[in-house]
Protein backbone atom coordinates (compact mmCIF):
# COMPACT_ATOMS: atom_id res chain seq x y z
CA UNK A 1 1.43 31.83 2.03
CA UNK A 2 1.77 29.68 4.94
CA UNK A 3 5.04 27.24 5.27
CA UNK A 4 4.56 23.36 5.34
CA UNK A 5 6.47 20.39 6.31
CA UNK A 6 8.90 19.41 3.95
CA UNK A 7 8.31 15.85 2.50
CA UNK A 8 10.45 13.08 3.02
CA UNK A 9 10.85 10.07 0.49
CA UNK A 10 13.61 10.44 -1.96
CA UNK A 11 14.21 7.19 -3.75
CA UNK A 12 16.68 6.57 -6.54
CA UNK A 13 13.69 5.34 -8.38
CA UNK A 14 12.56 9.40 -8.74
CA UNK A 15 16.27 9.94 -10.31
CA UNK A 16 15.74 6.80 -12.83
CA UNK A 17 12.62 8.15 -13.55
CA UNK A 18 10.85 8.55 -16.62
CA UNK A 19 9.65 11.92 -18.03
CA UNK A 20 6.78 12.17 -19.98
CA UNK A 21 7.00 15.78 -20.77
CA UNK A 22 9.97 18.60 -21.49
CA UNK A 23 10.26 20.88 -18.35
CA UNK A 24 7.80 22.97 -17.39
CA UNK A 25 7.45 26.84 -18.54
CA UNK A 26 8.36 29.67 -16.82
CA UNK A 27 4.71 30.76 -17.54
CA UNK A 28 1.68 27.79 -17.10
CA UNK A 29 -1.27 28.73 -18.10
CA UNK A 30 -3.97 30.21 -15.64
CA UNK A 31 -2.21 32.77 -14.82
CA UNK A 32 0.92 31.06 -12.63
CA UNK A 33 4.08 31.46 -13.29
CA UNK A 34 6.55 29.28 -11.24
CA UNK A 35 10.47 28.80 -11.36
CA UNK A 36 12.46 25.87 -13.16
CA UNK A 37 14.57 25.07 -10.45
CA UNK A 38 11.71 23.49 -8.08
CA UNK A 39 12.58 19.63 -6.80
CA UNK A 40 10.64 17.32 -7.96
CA UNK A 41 7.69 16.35 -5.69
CA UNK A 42 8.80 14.26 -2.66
CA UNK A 43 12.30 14.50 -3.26
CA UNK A 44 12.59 18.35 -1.42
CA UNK A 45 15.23 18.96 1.31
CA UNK A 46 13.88 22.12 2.07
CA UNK A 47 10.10 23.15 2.51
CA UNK A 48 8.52 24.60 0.00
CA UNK A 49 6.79 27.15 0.60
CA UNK A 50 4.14 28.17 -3.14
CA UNK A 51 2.19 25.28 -3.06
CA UNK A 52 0.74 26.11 -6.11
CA UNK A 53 4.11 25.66 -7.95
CA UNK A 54 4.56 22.35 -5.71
CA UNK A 55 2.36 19.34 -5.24
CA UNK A 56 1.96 18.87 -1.35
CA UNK A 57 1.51 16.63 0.13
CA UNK A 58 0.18 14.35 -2.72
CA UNK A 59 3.20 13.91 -4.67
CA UNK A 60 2.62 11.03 -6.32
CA UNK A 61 -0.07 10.98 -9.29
CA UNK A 62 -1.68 8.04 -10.40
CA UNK A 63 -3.12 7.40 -13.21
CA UNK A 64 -5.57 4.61 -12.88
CA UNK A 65 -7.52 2.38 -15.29
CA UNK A 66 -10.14 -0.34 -15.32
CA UNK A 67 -11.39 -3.07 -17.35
CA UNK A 68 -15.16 -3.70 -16.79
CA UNK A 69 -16.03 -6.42 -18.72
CA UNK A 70 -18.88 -7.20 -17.20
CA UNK A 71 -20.77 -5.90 -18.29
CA UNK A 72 -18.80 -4.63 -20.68
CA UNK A 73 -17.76 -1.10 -20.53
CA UNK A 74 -16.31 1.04 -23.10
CA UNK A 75 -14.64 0.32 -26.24
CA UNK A 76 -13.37 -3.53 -26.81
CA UNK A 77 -9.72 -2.38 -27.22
CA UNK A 78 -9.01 0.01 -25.18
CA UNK A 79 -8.85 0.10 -21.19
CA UNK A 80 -10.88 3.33 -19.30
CA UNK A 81 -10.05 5.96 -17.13
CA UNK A 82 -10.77 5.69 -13.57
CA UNK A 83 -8.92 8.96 -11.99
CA UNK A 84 -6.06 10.50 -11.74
CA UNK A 85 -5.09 10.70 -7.89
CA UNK A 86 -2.52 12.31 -5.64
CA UNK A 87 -1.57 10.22 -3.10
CA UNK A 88 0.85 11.22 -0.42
CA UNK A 89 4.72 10.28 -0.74
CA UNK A 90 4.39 7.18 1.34
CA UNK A 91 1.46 5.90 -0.39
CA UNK A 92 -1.56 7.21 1.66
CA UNK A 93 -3.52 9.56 0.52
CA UNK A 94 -6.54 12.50 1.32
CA UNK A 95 -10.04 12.20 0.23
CA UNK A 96 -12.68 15.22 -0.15
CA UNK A 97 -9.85 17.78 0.97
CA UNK A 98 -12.08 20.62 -0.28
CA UNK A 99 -15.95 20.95 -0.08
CA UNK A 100 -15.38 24.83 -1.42
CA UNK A 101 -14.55 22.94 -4.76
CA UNK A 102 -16.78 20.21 -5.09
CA UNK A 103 -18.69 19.98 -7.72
CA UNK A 104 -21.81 18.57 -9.41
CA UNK A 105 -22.12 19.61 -12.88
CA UNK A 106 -18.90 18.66 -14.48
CA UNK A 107 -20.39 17.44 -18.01
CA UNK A 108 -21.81 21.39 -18.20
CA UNK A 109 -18.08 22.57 -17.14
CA UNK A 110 -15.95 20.76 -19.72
CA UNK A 111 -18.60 21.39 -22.29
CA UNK A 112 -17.86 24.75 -21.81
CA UNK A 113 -14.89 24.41 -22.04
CA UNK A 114 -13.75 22.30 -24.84
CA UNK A 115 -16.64 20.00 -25.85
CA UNK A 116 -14.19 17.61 -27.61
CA UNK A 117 -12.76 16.45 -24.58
CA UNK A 118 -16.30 16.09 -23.03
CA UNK A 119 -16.76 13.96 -26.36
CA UNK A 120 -13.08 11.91 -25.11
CA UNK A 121 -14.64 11.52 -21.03
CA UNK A 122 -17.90 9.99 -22.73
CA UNK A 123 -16.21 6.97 -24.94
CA UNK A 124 -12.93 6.35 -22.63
CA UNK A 125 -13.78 7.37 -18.68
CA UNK A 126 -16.65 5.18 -18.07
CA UNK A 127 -18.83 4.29 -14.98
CA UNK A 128 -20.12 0.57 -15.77
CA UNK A 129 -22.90 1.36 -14.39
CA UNK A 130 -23.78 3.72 -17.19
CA UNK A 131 -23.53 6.84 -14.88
CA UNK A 132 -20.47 8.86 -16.01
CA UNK A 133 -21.61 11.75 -14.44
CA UNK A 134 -22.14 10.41 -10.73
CA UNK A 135 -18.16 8.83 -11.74
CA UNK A 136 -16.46 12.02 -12.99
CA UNK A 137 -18.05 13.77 -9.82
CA UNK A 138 -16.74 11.18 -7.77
CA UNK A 139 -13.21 11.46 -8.85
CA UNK A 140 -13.27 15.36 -9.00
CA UNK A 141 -14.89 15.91 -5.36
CA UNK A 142 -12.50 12.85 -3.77
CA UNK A 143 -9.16 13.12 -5.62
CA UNK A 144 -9.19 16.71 -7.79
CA UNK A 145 -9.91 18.82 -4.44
CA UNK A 146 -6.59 17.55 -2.99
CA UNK A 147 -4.14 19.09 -5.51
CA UNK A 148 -2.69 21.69 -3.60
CA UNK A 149 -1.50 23.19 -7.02
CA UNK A 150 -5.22 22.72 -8.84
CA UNK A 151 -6.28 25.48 -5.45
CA UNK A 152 -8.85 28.03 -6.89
CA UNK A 153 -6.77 31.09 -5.21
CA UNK A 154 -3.38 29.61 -7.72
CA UNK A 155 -3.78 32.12 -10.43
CA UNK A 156 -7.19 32.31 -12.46
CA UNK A 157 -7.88 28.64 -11.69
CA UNK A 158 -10.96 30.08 -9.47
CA UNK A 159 -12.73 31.20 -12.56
CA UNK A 160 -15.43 29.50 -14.49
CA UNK A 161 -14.57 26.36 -13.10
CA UNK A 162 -10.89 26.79 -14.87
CA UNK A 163 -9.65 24.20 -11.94
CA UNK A 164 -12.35 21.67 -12.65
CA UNK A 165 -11.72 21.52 -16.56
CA UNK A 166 -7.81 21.47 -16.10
CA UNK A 167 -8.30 18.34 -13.68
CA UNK A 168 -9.85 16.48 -16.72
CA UNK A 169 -7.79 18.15 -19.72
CA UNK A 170 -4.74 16.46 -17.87
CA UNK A 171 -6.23 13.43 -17.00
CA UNK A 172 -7.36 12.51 -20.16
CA UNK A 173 -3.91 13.65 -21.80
CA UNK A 174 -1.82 11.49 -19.09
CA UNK A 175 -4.43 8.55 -19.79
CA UNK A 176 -3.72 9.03 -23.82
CA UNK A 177 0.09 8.63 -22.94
CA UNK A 178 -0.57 5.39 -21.72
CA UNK A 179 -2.00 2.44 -24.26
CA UNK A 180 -2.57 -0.43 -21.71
CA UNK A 181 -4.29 -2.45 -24.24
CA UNK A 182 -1.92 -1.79 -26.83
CA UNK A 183 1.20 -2.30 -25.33
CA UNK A 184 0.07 -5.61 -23.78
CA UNK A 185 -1.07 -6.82 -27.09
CA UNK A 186 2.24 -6.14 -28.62
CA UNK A 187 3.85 -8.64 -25.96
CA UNK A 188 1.03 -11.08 -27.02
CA UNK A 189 -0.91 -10.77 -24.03
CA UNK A 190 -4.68 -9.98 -25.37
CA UNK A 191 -7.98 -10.85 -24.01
CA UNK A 192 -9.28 -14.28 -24.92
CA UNK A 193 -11.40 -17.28 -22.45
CA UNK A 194 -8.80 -19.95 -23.62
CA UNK A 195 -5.22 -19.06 -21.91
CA UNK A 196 -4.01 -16.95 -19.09
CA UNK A 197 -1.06 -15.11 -18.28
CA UNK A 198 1.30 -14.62 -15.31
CA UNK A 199 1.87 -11.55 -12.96
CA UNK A 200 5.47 -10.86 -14.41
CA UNK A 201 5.07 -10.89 -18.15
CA UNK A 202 2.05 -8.38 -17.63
CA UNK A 203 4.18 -6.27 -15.57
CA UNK A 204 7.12 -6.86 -17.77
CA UNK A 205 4.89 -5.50 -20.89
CA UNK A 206 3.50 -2.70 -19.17
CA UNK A 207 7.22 -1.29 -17.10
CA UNK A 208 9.07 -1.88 -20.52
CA UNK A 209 6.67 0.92 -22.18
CA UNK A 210 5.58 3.56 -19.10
CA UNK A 211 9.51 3.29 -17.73
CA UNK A 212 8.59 1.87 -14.30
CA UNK A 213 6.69 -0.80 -12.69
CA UNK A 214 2.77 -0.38 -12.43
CA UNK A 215 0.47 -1.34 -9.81
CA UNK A 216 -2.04 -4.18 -11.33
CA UNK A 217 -5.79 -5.62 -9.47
CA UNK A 218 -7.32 -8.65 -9.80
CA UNK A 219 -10.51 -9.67 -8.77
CA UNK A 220 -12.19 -12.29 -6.82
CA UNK A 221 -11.95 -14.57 -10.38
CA UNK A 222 -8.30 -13.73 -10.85
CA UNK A 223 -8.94 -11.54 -13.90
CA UNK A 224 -7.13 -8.70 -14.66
CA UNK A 225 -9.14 -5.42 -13.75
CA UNK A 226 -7.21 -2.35 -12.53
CA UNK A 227 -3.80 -0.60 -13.62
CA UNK A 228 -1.99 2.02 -11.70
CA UNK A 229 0.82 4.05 -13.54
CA UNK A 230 2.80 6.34 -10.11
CA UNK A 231 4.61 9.63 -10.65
CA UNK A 232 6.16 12.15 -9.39
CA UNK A 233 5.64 15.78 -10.42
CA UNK A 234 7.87 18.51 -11.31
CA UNK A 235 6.49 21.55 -10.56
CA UNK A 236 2.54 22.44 -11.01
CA UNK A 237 -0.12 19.55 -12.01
CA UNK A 238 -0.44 22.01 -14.96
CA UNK A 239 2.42 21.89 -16.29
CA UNK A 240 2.10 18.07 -16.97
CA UNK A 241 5.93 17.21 -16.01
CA UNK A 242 5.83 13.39 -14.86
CA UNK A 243 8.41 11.46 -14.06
CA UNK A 244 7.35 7.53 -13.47
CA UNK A 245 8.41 5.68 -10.38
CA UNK A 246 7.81 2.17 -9.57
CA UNK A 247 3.96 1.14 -7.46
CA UNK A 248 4.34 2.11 -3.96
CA UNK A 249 1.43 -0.42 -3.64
CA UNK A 250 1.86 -3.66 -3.26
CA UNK A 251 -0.57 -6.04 -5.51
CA UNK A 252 -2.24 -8.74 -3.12
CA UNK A 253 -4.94 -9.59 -5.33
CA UNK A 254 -3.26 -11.06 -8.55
CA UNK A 255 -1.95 -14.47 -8.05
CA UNK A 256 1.43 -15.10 -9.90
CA UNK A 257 0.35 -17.10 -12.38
CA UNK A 258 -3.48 -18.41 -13.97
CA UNK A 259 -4.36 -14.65 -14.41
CA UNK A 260 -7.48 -14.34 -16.76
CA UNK A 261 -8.01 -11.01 -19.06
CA UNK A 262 -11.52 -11.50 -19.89
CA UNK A 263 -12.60 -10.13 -23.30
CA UNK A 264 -15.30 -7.79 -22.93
CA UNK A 265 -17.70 -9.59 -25.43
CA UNK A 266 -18.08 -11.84 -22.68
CA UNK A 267 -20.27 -11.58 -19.90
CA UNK A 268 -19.04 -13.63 -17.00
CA UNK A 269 -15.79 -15.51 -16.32
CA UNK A 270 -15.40 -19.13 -17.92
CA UNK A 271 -13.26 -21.75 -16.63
CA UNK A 272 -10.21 -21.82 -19.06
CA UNK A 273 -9.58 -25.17 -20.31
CA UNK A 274 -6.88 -27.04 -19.72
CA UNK A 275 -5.32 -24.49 -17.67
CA UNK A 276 -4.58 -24.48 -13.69
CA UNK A 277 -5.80 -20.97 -12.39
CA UNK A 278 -3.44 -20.56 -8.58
CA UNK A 279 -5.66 -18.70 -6.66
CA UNK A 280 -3.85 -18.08 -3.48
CA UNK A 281 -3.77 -19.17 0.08
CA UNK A 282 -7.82 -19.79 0.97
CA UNK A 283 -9.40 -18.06 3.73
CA UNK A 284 -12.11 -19.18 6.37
CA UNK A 285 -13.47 -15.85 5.99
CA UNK A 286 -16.61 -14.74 3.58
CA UNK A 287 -15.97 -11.93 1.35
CA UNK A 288 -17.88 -8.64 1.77
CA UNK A 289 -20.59 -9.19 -0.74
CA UNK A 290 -22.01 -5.39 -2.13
CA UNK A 291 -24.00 -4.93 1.04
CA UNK A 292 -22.99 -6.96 4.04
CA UNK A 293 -23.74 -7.14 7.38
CA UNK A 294 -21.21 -7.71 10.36
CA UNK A 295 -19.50 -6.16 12.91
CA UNK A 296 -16.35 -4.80 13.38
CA UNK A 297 -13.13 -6.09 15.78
CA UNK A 298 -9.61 -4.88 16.81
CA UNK A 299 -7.60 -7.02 15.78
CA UNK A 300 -5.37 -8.37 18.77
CA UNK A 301 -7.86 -6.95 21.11
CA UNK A 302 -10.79 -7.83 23.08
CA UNK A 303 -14.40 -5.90 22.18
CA UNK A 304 -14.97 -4.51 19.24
CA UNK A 305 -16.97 -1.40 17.75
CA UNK A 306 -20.06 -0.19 19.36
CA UNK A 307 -22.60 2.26 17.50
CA UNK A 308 -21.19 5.43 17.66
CA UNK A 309 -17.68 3.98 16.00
CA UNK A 310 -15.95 3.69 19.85
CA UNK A 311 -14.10 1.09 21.23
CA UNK A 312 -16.19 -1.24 23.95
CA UNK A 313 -15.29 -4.04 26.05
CA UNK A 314 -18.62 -4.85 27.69
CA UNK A 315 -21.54 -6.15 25.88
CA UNK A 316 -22.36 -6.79 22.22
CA UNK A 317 -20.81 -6.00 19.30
CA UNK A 318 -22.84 -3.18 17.21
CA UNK A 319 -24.30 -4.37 13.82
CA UNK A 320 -22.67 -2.40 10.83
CA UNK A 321 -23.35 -2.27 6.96
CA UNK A 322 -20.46 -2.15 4.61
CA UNK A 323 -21.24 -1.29 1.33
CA UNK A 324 -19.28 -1.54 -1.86
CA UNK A 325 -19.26 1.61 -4.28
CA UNK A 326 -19.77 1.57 -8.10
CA UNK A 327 -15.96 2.75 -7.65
CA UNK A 328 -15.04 -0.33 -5.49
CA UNK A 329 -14.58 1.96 -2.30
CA UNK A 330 -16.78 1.01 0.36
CA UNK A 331 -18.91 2.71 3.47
CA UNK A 332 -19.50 1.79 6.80
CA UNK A 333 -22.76 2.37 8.69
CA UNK A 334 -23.83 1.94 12.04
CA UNK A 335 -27.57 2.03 13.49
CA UNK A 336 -26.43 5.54 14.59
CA UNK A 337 -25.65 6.43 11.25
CA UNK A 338 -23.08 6.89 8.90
CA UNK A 339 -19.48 6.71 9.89
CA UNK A 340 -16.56 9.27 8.87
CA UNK A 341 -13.10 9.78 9.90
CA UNK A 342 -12.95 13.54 11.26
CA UNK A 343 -9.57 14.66 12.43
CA UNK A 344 -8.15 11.45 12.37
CA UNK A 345 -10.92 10.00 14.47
CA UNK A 346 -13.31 7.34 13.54
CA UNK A 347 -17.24 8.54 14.08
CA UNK A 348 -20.79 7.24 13.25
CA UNK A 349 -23.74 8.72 13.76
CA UNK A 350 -26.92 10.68 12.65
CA UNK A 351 -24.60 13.81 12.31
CA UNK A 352 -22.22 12.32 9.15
CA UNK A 353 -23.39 13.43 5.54
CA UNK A 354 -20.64 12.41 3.66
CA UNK A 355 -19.25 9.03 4.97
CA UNK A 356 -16.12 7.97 4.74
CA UNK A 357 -14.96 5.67 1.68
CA UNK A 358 -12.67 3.38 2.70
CA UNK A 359 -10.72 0.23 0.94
CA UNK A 360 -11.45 -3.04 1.52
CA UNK A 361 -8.87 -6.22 1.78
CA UNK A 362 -10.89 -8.71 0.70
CA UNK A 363 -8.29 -11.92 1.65
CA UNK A 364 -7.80 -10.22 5.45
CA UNK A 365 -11.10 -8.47 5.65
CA UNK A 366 -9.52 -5.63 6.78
CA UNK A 367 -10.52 -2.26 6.44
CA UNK A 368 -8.02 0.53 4.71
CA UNK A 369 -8.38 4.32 5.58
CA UNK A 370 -6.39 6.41 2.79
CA UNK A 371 -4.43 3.91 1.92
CA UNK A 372 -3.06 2.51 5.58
CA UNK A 373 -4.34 -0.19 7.84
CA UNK A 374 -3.47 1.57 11.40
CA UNK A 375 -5.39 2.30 13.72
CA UNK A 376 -5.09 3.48 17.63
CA UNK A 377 -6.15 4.33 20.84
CA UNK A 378 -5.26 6.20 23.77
CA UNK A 379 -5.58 3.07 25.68
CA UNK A 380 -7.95 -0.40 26.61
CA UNK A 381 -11.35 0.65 28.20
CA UNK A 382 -12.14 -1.12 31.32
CA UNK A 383 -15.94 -1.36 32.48
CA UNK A 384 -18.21 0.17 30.60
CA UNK A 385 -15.60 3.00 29.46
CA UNK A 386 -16.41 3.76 25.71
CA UNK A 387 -12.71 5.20 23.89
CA UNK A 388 -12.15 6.74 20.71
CA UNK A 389 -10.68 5.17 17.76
CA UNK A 390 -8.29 7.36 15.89
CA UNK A 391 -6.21 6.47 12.23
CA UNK A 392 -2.73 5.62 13.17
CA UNK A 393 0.06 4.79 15.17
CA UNK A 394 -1.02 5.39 19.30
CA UNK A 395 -0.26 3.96 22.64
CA UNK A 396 -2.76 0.85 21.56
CA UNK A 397 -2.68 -0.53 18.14
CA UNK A 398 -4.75 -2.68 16.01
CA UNK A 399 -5.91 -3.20 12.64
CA UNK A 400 -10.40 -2.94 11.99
CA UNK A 401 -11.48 -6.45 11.21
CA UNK A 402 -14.81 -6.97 9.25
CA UNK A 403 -16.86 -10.26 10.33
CA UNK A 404 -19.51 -10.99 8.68
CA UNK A 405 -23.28 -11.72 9.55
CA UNK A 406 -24.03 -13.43 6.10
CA UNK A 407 -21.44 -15.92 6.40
């Protein structure tokens, strides 16, 4: 098996960390058997070598959740699963690492597999939308193919769709580990129209439970609507050995005070009387609404996209589509077609099947590629020169700016 780099981030917040399970066996199931004395992911000084008994290089799990209340989505007291995601030590992260293992029957795998957990998926990991389906295939195909330890060729995870099922047996186990609702009613914070809550006393509730600090979204009307628990992993994703660190994500979209948490009974936001809601500095920019039209600048630079996803000086700006996902990612499409990031380098046209899902920063309106905002070239194109824009640091650097048409 082939070497790979060794990661870097060690942070005294891995050694405080919190486990949520003893150490893993000698022997995991499917077939693997991998040694005790493995670092803990991101922490190595040394490479490790059986990535199947080491998560590289998406160290960090999440476990996500949402609140959809509207329209309401799943039970009334209880938050859903939205994935369970391994992002890279630094906080960026892969997407679609795998077509070999995508899939697109995953309510036939798990039901052969243990139709009580297929029973679990169906009341607590929800599309609100009402597709589960389209949502657990989603999450497999983007997230599950990037476990480096999930690999079909580690053990007998190849068979039947063993891979597939274990992706979901430990997502659903993490998620049961983890009682948002619960442990935020116990500090009095529950969903009603009539009060709201701050930023710390929700994070307070939550970090005094899971043992470090989560990640928590807001939307547009300041109400409470995502919740991201980080860990790091001893050993294989099957062996189900987290240890919780604090968010390597910074949360932009909750103000610090005024936060709603919308019951689910209800569906739309209400003012809440006699309360001040802070909703941030304001910006001069219009949101992306589901489907906008726009076009796309470097920010700090002069031009902006062109068709085919390059970087133009001369002329007009190309007309793009972003569109926002039923999972909140968005895509970007050109009149060449849709656009993908292919070896680091941005690229639309009639060629892409699968575009690119990217993130979406709704207060800068600027677009975020697996988790980073960086983008490069190789340098400024004079004349009618068209260059290619690549993710990350180069010898030119800018950030990709939405503007919108509709405003």
């Amino acid at each position: 098996m082939p070497s790979y780099p060794v990661a870097t981030l060690a942070t005294a917040a891995v050694l405080a960390g919190t486990a949520l399970a003893a150490a893993a066996p000698m022997a995991l199931s499917s077939s693997i058997a991998c040694p005790l004395s493995l670092p803990l992911s991101c922490s190595n000084t040394t490479t490790v070598e059986d990535l199947c008994c080491f998560e590289y290089p998406g160290g960090t799990v999440l476990q996500t959740q949402f609140w959809d209340y509207d329209p309401a989505t799943g039970p009334s007291d209880k938050w859903t699963v939205h994935g369970l995601w391994p992002d890279n030590c630094d906080g960026t992260y892969e997407q679609y690492c795998d077509k070999s293992m995508e899939v697109s029957n995953v309510s036939a795998i798990i039901q052969a597999h243990d139709s009580a957990l297929l029973a679990e998926m169906q009341t607590y990991w929800k599309d609100y939308q009402g597709d589960d389906e389209s949502l657990w295939e989603h999450e497999f195909n983007k997230h599950g193919t990037c476990y480096s330890t999930l690999k079909p060729t580690c053990g007998n995870l190849g068979e039947n769709n063993e891979n597939v099922y274990q992706y979901f047996r430990i997502a659903m186990n993490l998620y049961s580990k983890l009682p948002t609702y619960d442990w935020l009613a116990e500090a009095g914070i529950v969903p009603t129209n009539d009060k709201t809550y701050t930023k710390d006393e929700i994070i307070s509730a939550l970090k005094s439970n899971s043992g470090a600090e989560p990640y928590i979204g807001c939307n547009s009307d300041n109400a409470i609507d995502e919740v991201w628990y980080f860990y790091h992993l001893q050993g294989s994703l099957l062996g189900e050995d987290f240890v919780a660190i604090d968010t390597l994500t910074t949360s932009k979209s909750c103000s610090s005070t005024g936060i709603k948490y919308v019951p689910k009974s209800s569906n739309t936001v209400t003012p809440v009387t006699g309360a001040t809601t802070t909703t941030g500095t304001s910006t001069t920019t219009a949101e992306a609404s589901p489907s906008s039209t726009g076009y796309v600048k470097l920010t700090g630079q002069n031009g902006c996209l062109i068709k085919n996803g390059k970087w133009y000086v001369s002329g007009t700006c190309a007309t793009y589509t972003l569109t926002q996902l039923s999972t909140g990612s968005y895509t970007l499409k050109s009149k060449a077609g849709w656009c993908t990031i292919d070896s680091k380098t941005l690229h639309c046209g009639s060629d892409v099947s699968s575009p690119f899902e990217f993130e979406f920063d709704i207060d800068s309106q600027i677009l975020v590629a697996n988790g980073g905002t960086q983008f490069s070239a190789a340098n400024v194109p004079t004349g009618t020169e068209q260059v290619e824009v690549t993710q990350g640091e180069g010898a030119v650097n800018f950030e990709l700016q939405w503007n919108s048409w509709d405003c």
